[in-house]
C-alpha atoms as a PDB file:
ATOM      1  CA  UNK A   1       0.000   0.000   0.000  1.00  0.00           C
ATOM      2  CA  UNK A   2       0.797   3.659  -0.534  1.00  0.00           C
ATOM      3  CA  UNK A   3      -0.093   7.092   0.255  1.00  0.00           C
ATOM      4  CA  UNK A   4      -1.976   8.931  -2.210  1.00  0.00           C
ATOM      5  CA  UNK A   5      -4.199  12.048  -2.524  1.00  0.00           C
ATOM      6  CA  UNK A   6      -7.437  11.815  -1.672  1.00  0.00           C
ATOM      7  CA  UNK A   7      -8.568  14.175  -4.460  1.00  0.00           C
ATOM      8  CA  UNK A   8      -7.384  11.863  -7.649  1.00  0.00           C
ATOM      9  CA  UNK A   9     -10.814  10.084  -7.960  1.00  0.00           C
ATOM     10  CA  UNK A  10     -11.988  12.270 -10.918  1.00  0.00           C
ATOM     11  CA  UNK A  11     -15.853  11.001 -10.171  1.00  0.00           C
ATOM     12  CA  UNK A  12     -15.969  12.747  -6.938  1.00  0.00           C
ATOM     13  CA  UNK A  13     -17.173  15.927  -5.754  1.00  0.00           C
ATOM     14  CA  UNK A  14     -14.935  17.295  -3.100  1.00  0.00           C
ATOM     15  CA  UNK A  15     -17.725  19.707  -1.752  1.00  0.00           C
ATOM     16  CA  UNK A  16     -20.139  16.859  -0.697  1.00  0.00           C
ATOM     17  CA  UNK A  17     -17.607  13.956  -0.923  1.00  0.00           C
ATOM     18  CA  UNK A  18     -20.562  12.242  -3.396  1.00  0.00           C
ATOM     19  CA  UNK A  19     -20.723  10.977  -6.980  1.00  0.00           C
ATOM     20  CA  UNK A  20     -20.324  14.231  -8.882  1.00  0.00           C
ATOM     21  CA  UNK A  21     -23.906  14.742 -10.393  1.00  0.00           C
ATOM     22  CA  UNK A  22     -25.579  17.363 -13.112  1.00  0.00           C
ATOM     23  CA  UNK A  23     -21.804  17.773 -13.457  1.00  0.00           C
ATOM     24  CA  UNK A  24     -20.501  21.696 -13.710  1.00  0.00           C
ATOM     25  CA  UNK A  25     -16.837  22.424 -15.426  1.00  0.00           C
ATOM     26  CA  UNK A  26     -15.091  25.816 -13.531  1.00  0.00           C
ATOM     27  CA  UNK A  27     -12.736  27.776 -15.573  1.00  0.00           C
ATOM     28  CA  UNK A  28     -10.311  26.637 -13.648  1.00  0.00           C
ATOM     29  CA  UNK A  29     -10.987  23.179 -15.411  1.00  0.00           C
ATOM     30  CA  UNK A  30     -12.553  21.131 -12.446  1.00  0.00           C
ATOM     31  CA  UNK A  31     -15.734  19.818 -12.098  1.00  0.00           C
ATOM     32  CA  UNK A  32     -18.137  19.789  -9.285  1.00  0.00           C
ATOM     33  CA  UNK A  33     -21.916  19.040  -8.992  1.00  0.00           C
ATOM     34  CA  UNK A  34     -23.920  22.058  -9.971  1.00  0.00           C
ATOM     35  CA  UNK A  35     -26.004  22.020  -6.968  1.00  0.00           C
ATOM     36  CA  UNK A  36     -22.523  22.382  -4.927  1.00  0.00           C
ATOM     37  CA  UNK A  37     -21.293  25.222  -7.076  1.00  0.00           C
ATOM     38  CA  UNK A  38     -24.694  27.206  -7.435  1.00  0.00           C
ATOM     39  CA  UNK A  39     -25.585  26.911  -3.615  1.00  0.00           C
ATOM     40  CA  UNK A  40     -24.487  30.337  -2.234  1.00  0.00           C
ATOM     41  CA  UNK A  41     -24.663  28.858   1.683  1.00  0.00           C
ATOM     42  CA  UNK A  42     -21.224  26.244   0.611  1.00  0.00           C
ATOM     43  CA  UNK A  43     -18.326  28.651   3.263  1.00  0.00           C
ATOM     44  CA  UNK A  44     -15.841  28.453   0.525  1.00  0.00           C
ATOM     45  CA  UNK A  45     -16.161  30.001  -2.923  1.00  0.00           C
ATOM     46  CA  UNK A  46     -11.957  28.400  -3.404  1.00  0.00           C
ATOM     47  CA  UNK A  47     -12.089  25.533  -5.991  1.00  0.00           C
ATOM     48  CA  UNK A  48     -10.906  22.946  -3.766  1.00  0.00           C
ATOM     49  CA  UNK A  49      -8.199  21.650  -6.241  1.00  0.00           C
ATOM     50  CA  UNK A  50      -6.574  24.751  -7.336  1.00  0.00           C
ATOM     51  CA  UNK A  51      -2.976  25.743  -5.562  1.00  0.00           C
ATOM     52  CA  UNK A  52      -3.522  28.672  -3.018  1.00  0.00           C
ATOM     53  CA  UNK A  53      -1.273  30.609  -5.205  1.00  0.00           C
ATOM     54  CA  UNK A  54      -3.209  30.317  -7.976  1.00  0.00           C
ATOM     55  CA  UNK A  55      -6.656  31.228  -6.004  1.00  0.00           C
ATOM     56  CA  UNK A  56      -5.240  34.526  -4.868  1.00  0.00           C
ATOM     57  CA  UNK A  57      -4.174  35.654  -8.283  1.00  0.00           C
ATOM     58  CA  UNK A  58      -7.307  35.207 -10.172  1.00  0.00           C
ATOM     59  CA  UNK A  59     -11.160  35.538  -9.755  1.00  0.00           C
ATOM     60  CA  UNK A  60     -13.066  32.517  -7.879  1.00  0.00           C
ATOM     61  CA  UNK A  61     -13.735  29.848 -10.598  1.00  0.00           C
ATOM     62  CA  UNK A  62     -16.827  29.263  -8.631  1.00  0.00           C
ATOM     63  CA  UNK A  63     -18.541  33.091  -8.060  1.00  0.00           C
ATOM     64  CA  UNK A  64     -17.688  32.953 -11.570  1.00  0.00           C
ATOM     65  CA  UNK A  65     -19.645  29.944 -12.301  1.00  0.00           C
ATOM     66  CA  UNK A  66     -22.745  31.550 -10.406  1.00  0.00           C
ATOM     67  CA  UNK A  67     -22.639  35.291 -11.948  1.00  0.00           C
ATOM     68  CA  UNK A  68     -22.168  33.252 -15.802  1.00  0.00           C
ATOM     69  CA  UNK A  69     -24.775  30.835 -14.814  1.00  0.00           C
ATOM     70  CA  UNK A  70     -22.728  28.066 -16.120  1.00  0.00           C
ATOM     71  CA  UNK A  71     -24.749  25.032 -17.690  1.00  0.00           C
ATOM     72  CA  UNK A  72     -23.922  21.481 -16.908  1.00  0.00           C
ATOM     73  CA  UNK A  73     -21.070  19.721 -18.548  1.00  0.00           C
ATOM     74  CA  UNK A  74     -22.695  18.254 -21.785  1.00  0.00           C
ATOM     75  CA  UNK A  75     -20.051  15.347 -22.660  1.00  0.00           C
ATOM     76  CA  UNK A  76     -19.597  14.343 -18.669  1.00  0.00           C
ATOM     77  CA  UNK A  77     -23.624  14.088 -18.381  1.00  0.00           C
ATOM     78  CA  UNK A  78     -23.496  12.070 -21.467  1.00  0.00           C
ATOM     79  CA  UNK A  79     -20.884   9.706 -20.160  1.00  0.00           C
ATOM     80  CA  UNK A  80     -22.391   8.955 -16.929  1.00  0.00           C
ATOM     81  CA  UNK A  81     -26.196   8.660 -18.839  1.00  0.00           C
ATOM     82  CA  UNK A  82     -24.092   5.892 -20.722  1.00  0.00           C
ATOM     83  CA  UNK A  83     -22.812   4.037 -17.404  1.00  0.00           C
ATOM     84  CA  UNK A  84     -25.597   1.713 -15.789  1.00  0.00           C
ATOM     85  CA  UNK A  85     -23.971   1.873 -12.231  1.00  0.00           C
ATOM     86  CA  UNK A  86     -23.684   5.821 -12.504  1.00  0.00           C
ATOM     87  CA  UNK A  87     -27.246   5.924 -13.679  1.00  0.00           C
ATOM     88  CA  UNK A  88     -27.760   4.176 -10.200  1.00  0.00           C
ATOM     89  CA  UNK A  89     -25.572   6.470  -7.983  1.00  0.00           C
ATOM     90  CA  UNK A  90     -27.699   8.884  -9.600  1.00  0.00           C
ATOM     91  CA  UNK A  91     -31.067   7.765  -8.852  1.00  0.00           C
ATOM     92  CA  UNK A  92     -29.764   7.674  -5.299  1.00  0.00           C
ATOM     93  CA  UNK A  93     -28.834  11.451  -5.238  1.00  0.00           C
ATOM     94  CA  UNK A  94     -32.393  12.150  -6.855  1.00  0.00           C
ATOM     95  CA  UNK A  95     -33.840   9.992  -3.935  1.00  0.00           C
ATOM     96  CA  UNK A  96     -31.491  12.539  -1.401  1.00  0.00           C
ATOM     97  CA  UNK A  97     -32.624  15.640  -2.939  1.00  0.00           C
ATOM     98  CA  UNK A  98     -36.148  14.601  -2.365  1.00  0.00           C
ATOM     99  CA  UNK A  99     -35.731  13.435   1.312  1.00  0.00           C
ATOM    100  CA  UNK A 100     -33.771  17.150   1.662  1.00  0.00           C
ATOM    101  CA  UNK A 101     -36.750  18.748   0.171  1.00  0.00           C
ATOM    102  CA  UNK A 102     -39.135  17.119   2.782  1.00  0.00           C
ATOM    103  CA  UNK A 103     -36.250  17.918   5.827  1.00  0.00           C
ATOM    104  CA  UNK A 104     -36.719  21.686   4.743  1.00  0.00           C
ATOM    105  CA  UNK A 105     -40.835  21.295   5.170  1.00  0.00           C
ATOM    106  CA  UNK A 106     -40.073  19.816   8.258  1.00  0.00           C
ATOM    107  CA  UNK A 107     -41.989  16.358   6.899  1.00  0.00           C
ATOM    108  CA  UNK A 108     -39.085  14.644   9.115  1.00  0.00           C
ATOM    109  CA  UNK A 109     -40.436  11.745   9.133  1.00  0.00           C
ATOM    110  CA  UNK A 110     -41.198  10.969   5.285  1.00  0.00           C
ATOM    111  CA  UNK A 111     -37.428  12.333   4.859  1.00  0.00           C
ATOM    112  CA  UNK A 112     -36.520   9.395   7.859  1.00  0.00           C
ATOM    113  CA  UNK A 113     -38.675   6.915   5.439  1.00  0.00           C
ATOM    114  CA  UNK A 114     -36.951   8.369   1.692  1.00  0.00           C
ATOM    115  CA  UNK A 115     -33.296   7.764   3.411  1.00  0.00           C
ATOM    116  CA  UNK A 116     -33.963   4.655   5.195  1.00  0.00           C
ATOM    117  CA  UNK A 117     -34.755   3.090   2.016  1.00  0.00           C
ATOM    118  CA  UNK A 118     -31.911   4.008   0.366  1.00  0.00           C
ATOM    119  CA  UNK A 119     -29.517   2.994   3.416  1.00  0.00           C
ATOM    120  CA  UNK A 120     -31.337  -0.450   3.770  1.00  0.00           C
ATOM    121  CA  UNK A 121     -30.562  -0.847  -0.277  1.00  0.00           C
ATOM    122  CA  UNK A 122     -26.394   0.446  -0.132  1.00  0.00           C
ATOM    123  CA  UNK A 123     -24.674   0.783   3.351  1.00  0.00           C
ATOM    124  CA  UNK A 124     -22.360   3.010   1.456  1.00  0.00           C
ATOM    125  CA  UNK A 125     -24.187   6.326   0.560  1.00  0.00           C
ATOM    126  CA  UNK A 126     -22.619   8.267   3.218  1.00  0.00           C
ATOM    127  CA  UNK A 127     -24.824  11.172   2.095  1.00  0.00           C
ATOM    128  CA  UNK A 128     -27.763   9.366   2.948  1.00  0.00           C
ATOM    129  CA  UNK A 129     -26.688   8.479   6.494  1.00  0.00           C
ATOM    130  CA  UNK A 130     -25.540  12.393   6.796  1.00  0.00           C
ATOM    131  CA  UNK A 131     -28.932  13.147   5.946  1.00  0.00           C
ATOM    132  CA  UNK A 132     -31.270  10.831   8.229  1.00  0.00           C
ATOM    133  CA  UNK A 133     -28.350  12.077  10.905  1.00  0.00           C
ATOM    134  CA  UNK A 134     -29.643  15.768  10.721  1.00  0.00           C
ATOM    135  CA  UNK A 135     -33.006  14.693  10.536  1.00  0.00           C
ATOM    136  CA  UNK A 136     -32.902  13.036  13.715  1.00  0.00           C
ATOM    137  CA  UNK A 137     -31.459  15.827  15.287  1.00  0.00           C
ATOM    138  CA  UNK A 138     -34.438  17.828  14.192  1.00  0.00           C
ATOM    139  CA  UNK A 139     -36.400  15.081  16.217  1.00  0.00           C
ATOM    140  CA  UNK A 140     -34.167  15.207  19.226  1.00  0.00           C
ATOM    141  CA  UNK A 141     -33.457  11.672  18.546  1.00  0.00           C
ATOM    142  CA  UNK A 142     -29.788  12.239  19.471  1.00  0.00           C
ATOM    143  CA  UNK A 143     -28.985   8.833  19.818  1.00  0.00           C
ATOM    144  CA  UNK A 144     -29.934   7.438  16.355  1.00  0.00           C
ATOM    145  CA  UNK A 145     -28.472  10.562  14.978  1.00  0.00           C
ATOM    146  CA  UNK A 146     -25.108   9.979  16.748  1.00  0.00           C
ATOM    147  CA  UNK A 147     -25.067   6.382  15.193  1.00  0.00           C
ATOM    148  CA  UNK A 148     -26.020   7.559  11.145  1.00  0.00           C
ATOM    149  CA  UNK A 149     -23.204  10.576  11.730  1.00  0.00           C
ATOM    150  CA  UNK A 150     -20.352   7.900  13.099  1.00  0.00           C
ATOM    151  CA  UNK A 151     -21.079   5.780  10.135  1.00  0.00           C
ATOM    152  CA  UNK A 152     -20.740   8.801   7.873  1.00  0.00           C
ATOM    153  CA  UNK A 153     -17.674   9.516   9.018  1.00  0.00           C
ATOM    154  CA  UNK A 154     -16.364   5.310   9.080  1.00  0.00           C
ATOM    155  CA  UNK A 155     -17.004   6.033   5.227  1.00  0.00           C
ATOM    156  CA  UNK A 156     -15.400   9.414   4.601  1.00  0.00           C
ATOM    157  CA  UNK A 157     -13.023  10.002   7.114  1.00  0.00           C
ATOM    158  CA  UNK A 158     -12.075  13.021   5.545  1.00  0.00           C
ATOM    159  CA  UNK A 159     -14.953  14.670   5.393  1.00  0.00           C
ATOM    160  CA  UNK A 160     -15.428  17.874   7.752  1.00  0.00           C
ATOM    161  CA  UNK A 161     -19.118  18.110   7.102  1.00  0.00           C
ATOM    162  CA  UNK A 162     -19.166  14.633   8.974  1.00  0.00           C
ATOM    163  CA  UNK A 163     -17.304  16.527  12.216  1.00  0.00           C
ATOM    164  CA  UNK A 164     -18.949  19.405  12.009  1.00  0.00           C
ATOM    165  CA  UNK A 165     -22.877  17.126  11.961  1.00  0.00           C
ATOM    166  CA  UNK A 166     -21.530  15.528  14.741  1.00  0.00           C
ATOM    167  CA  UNK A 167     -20.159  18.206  17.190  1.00  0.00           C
ATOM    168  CA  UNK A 168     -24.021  19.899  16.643  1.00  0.00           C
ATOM    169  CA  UNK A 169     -25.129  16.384  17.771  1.00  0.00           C
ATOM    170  CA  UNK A 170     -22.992  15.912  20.922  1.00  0.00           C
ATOM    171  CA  UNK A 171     -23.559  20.203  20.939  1.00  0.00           C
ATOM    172  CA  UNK A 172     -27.247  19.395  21.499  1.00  0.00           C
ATOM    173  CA  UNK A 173     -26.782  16.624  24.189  1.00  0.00           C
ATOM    174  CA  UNK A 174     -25.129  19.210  26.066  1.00  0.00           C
ATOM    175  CA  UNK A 175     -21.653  16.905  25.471  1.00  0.00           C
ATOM    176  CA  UNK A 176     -19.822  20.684  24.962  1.00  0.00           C
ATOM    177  CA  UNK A 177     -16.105  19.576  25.246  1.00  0.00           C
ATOM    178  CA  UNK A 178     -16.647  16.646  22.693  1.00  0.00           C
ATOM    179  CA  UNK A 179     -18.696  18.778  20.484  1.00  0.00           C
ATOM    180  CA  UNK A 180     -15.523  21.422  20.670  1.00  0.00           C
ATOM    181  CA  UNK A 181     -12.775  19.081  19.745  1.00  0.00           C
ATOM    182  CA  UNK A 182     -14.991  17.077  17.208  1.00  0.00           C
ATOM    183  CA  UNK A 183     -15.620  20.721  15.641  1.00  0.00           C
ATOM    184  CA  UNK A 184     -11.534  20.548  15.867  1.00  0.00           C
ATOM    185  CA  UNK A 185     -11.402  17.819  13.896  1.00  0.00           C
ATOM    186  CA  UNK A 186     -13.412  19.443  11.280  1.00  0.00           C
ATOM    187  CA  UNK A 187     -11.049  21.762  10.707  1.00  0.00           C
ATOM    188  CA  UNK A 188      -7.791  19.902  10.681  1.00  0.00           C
ATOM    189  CA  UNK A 189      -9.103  18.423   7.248  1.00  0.00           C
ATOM    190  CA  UNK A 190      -9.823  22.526   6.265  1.00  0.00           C
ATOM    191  CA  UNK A 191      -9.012  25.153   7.896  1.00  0.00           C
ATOM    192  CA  UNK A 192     -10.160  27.798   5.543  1.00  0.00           C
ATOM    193  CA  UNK A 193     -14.012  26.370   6.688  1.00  0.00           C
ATOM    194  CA  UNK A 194     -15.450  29.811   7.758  1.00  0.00           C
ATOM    195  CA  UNK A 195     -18.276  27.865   8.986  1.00  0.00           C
ATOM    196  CA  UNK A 196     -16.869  25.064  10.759  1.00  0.00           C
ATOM    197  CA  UNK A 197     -14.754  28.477  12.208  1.00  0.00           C
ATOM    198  CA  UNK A 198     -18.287  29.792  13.852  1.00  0.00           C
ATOM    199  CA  UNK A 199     -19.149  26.488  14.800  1.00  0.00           C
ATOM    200  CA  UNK A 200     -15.984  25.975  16.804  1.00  0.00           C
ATOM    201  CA  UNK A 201     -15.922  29.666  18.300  1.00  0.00           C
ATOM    202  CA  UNK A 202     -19.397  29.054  19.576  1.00  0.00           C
ATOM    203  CA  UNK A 203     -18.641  25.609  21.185  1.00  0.00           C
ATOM    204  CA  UNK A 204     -15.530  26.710  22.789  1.00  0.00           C
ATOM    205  CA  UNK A 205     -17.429  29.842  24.500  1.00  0.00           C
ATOM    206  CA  UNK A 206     -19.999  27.274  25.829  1.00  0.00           C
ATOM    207  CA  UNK A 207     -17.212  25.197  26.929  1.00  0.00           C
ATOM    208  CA  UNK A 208     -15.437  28.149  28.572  1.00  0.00           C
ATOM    209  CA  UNK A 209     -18.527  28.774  30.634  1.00  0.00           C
ATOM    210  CA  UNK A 210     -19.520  25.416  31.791  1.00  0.00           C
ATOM    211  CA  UNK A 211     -18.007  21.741  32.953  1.00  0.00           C
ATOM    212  CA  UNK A 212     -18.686  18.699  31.084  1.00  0.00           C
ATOM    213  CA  UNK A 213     -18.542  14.843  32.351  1.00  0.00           C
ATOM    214  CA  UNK A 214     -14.530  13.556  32.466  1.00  0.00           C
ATOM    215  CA  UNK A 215     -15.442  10.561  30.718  1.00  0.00           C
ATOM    216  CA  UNK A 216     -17.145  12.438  27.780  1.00  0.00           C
ATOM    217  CA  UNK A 217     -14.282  14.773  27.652  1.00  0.00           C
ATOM    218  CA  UNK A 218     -11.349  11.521  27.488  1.00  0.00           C
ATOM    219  CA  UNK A 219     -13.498   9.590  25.471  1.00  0.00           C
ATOM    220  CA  UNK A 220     -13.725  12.590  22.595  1.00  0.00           C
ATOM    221  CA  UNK A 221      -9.509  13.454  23.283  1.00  0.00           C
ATOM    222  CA  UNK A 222      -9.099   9.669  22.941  1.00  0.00           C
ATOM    223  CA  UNK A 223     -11.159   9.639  19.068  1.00  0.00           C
ATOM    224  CA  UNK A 224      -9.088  12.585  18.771  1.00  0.00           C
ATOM    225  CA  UNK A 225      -5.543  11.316  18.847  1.00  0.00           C
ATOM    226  CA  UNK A 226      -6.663   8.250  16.933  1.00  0.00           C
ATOM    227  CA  UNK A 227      -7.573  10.910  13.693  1.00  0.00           C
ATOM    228  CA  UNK A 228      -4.231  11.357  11.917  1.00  0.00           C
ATOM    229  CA  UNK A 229      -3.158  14.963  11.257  1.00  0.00           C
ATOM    230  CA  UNK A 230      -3.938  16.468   7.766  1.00  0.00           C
ATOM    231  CA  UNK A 231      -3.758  19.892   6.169  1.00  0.00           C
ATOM    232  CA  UNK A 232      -5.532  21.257   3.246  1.00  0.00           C
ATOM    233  CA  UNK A 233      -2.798  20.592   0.364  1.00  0.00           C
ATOM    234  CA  UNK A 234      -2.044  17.142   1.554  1.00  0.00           C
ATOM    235  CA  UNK A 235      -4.849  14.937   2.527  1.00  0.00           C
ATOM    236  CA  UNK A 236      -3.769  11.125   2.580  1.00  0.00           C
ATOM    237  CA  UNK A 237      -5.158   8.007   3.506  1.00  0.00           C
ATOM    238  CA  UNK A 238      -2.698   5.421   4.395  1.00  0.00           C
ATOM    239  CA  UNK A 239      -3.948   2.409   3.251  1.00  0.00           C
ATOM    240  CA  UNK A 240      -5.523   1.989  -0.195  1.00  0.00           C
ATOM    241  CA  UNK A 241      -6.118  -0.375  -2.819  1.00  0.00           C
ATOM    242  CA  UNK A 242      -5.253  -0.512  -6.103  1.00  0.00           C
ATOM    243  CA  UNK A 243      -7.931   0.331  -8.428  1.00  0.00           C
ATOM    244  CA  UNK A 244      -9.228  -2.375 -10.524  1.00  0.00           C
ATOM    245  CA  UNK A 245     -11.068  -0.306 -13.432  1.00  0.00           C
ATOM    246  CA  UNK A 246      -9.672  -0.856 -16.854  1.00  0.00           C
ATOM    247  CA  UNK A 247      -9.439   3.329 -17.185  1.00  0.00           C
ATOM    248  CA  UNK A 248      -6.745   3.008 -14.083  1.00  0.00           C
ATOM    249  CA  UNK A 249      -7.680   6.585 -13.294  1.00  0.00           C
ATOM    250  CA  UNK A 250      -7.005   6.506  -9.834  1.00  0.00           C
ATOM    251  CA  UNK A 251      -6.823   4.427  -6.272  1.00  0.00           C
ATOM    252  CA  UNK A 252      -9.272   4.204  -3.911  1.00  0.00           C
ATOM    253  CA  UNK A 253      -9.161   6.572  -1.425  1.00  0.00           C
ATOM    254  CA  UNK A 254     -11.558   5.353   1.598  1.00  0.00           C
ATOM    255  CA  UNK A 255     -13.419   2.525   2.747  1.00  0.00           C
ATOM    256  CA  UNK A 256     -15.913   2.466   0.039  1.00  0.00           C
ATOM    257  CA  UNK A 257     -14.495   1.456  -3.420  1.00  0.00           C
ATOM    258  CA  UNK A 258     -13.198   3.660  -5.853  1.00  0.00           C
ATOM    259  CA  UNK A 259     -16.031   4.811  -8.372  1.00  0.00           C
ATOM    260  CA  UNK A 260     -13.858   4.279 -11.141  1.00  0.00           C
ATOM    261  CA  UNK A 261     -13.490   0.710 -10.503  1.00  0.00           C
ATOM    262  CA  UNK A 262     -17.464   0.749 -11.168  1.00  0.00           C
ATOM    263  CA  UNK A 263     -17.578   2.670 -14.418  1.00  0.00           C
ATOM    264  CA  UNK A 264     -18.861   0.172 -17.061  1.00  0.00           C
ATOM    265  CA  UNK A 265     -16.887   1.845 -19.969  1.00  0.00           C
ATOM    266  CA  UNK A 266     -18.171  -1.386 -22.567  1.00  0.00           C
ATOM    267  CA  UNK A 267     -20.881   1.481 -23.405  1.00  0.00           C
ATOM    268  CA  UNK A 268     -18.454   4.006 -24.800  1.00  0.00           C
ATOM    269  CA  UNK A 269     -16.378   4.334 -27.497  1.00  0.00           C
ATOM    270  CA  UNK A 270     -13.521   6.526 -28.993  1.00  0.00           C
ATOM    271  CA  UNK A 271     -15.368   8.462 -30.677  1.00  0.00           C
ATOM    272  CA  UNK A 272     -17.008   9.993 -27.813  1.00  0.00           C
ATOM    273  CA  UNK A 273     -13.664  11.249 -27.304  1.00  0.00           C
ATOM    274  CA  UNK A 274     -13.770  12.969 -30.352  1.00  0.00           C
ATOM    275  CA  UNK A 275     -13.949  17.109 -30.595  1.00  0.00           C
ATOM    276  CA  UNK A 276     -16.810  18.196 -32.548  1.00  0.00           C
ATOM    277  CA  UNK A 277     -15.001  20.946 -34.130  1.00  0.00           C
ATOM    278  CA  UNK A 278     -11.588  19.120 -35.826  1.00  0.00           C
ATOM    279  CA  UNK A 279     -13.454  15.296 -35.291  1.00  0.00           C
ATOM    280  CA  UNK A 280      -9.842  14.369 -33.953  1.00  0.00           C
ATOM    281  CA  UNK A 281      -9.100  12.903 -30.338  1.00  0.00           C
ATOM    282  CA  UNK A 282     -10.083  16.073 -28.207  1.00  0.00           C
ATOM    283  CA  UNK A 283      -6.362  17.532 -26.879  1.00  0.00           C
ATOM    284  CA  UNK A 284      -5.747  20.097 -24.440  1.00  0.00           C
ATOM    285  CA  UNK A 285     -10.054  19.666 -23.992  1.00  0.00           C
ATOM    286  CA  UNK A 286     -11.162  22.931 -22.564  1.00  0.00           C
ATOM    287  CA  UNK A 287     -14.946  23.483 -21.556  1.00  0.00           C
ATOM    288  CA  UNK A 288     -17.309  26.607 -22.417  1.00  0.00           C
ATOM    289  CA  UNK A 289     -19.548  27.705 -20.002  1.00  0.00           C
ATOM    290  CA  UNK A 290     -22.329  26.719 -22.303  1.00  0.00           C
ATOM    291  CA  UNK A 291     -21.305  22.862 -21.051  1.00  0.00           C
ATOM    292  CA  UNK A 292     -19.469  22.028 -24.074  1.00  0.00           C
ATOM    293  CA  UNK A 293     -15.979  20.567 -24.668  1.00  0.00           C
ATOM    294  CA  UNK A 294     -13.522  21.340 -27.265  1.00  0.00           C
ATOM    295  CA  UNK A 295      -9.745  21.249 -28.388  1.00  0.00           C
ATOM    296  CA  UNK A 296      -8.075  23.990 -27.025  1.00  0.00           C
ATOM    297  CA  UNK A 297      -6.513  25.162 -30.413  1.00  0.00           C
ATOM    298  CA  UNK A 298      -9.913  24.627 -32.123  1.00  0.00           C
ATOM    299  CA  UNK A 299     -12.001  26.712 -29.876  1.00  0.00           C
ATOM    300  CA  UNK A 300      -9.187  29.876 -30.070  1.00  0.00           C
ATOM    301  CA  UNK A 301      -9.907  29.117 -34.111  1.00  0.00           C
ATOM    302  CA  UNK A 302     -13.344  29.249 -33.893  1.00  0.00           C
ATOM    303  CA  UNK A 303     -13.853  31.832 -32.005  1.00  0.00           C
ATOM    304  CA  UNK A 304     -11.769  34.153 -34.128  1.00  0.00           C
ATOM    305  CA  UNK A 305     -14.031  33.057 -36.832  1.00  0.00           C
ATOM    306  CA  UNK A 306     -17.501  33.613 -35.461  1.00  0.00           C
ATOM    307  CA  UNK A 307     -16.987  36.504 -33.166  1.00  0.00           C
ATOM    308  CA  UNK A 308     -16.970  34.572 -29.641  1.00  0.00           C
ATOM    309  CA  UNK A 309     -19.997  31.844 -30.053  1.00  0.00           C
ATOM    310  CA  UNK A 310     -20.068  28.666 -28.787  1.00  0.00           C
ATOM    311  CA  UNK A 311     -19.943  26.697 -31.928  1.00  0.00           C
ATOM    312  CA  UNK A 312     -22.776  23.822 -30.865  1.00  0.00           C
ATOM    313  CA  UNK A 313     -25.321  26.333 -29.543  1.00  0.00           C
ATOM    314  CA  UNK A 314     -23.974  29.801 -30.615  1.00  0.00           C
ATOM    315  CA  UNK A 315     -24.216  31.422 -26.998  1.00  0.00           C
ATOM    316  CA  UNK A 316     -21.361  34.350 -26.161  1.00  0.00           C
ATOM    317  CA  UNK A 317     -18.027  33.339 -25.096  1.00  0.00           C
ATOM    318  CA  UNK A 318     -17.253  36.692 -24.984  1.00  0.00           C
ATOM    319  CA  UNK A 319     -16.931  36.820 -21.081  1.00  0.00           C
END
């Protein structure tokens, strides 16, 4: 085994750790879910995978993404339309967004029923565990909550969202040191967060001002030191496996398998790889905002030509 970055899986959306889905391409040239980019409550508007460096000389990728209203990534959508087992992961998200819906109409407990159902089908869909977590919570039903949020984080140990659920579990159950240093742990995996930063400020007041139980406090100091240390710009898992997909795009990065070992690519061909412009192997691909992908040398060309239009649907490039 080896230590690799948790970011290489190319399938995953670093924002909510999930299948990336209605797939949006930044300028920057990564590509997150479009409900992640276009949701203006997400703490960071950073492109996760972009350098620091880079971030501070240039305009956000992502507020650039919301003020262009960028349209979904036309020749990712069709790929993953083509894969049976992405069709799947999809389904799944659809079933989340619906059980969210019914969470913010505070139906809790046809949001309890949507997620259950998808838990009781894959013990894997962390997102679905996160979100029957918060919904107990809503229920004071800290206890059930406290189990879903653990097993989010068994699955994606690097995700702060996870911490962050939690410590507003144990926050709630009037556990205020635990909630504190789970907050903590939260923000070892980013400390940019600007949220989980508020969330941690207001547990450590309440911790300042009152006494918690000594075995609550070693118990959550104990899960502590058992979380290795990470930073933003180097987040590793120690043990991985090697993936087994035939597109060897990446490793596995966590206790669920690597989605690229489930991409059936028998459904597409090289053509699909093709740019619609020189009908050659796309090179140097580079994406409009308009969703579509081209050469990068053929887009310069063609834009030259017809006075900054996409050249599939003829909207402005001109931004």
């Amino acid at each position: 085994s080896s230590s690799i970055l948790i970011t290489s899986c190319p399938w995953i959306c670093l924002f909510c750790e999930n299948f990336i889905y209605e797939p949006i391409t930044l300028y920057c040239g990564h590509t997150y879910c479009e409900q992640c980019i276009k949701d203006d409550k997400f703490s960071s508007i950073n492109c996760p995978r972009c350098p620091k460096d880079i971030q501070e000389q240039i305009k956000s990728s992502i507020t650039y993404a919301r003020e262009n209203n960028s349209s979904k990534n036309h020749f990712l959508k069709q790929i993953i339309e083509r894969s049976t087992t992405f069709k799947l992961k999809c389904e799944n998200i659809l079933l989340c967004h619906k059980a969210q819906n019914e969470y913010i109409k505070k139906n809790y407990q046809q949001a309890i029923d949507i997620y259950s159902d998808i838990t009781e089908k894959y013990d894997d869909e962390h997102i679905a565990f996160y979100g029957r977590a918060k919904t107990y919570k809503a229920l004071k039903q800290f206890d059930k909550a406290l189990t879903d949020i653990e097993q989010v984080i068994l699955l994606k140990p690097y995700w702060a969202k996870g911490y962050y659920c939690r410590s507003e579990i144990l926050f709630e159950m009037k556990c205020f040191t635990p909630a504190l240093l789970s907050s903590l742990q939260g923000l070892t995996i980013d400390p940019d967060d600007q949220i989980g930063k508020q969330i941690m400020a207001r547990h450590l007041h309440t911790v300042l001002h009152n006494n918690d139980d000594k075995q609550d406090v070693t118990r959550a100091e104990n899960d502590l030191n058992m979380f290795p240390s990470t930073n933003n710009t180097n987040k590793q898992v120690m043990t991985s496996n090697t993936c087994d997909s035939k597109l060897h795009m990446c490793k596995s990065t966590s206790l669920t398998p690597c989605l690229c070992a489930l991409f059936d690519s028998e459904h597409i061909n090289a053509r699909d790889y093709d740019c619609s412009i020189c009908v050659n192997l796309l090179w140097f691909p580079v994406t409009t905002p308009c969703g579509h992908i081209f050469c990068r040398e053929c887009l310069i060309r063609s834009i030259d030509n017809t006075h900054a239009q996409c050249p599939i649907c003829k909207k402005s490039l001109e931004d």
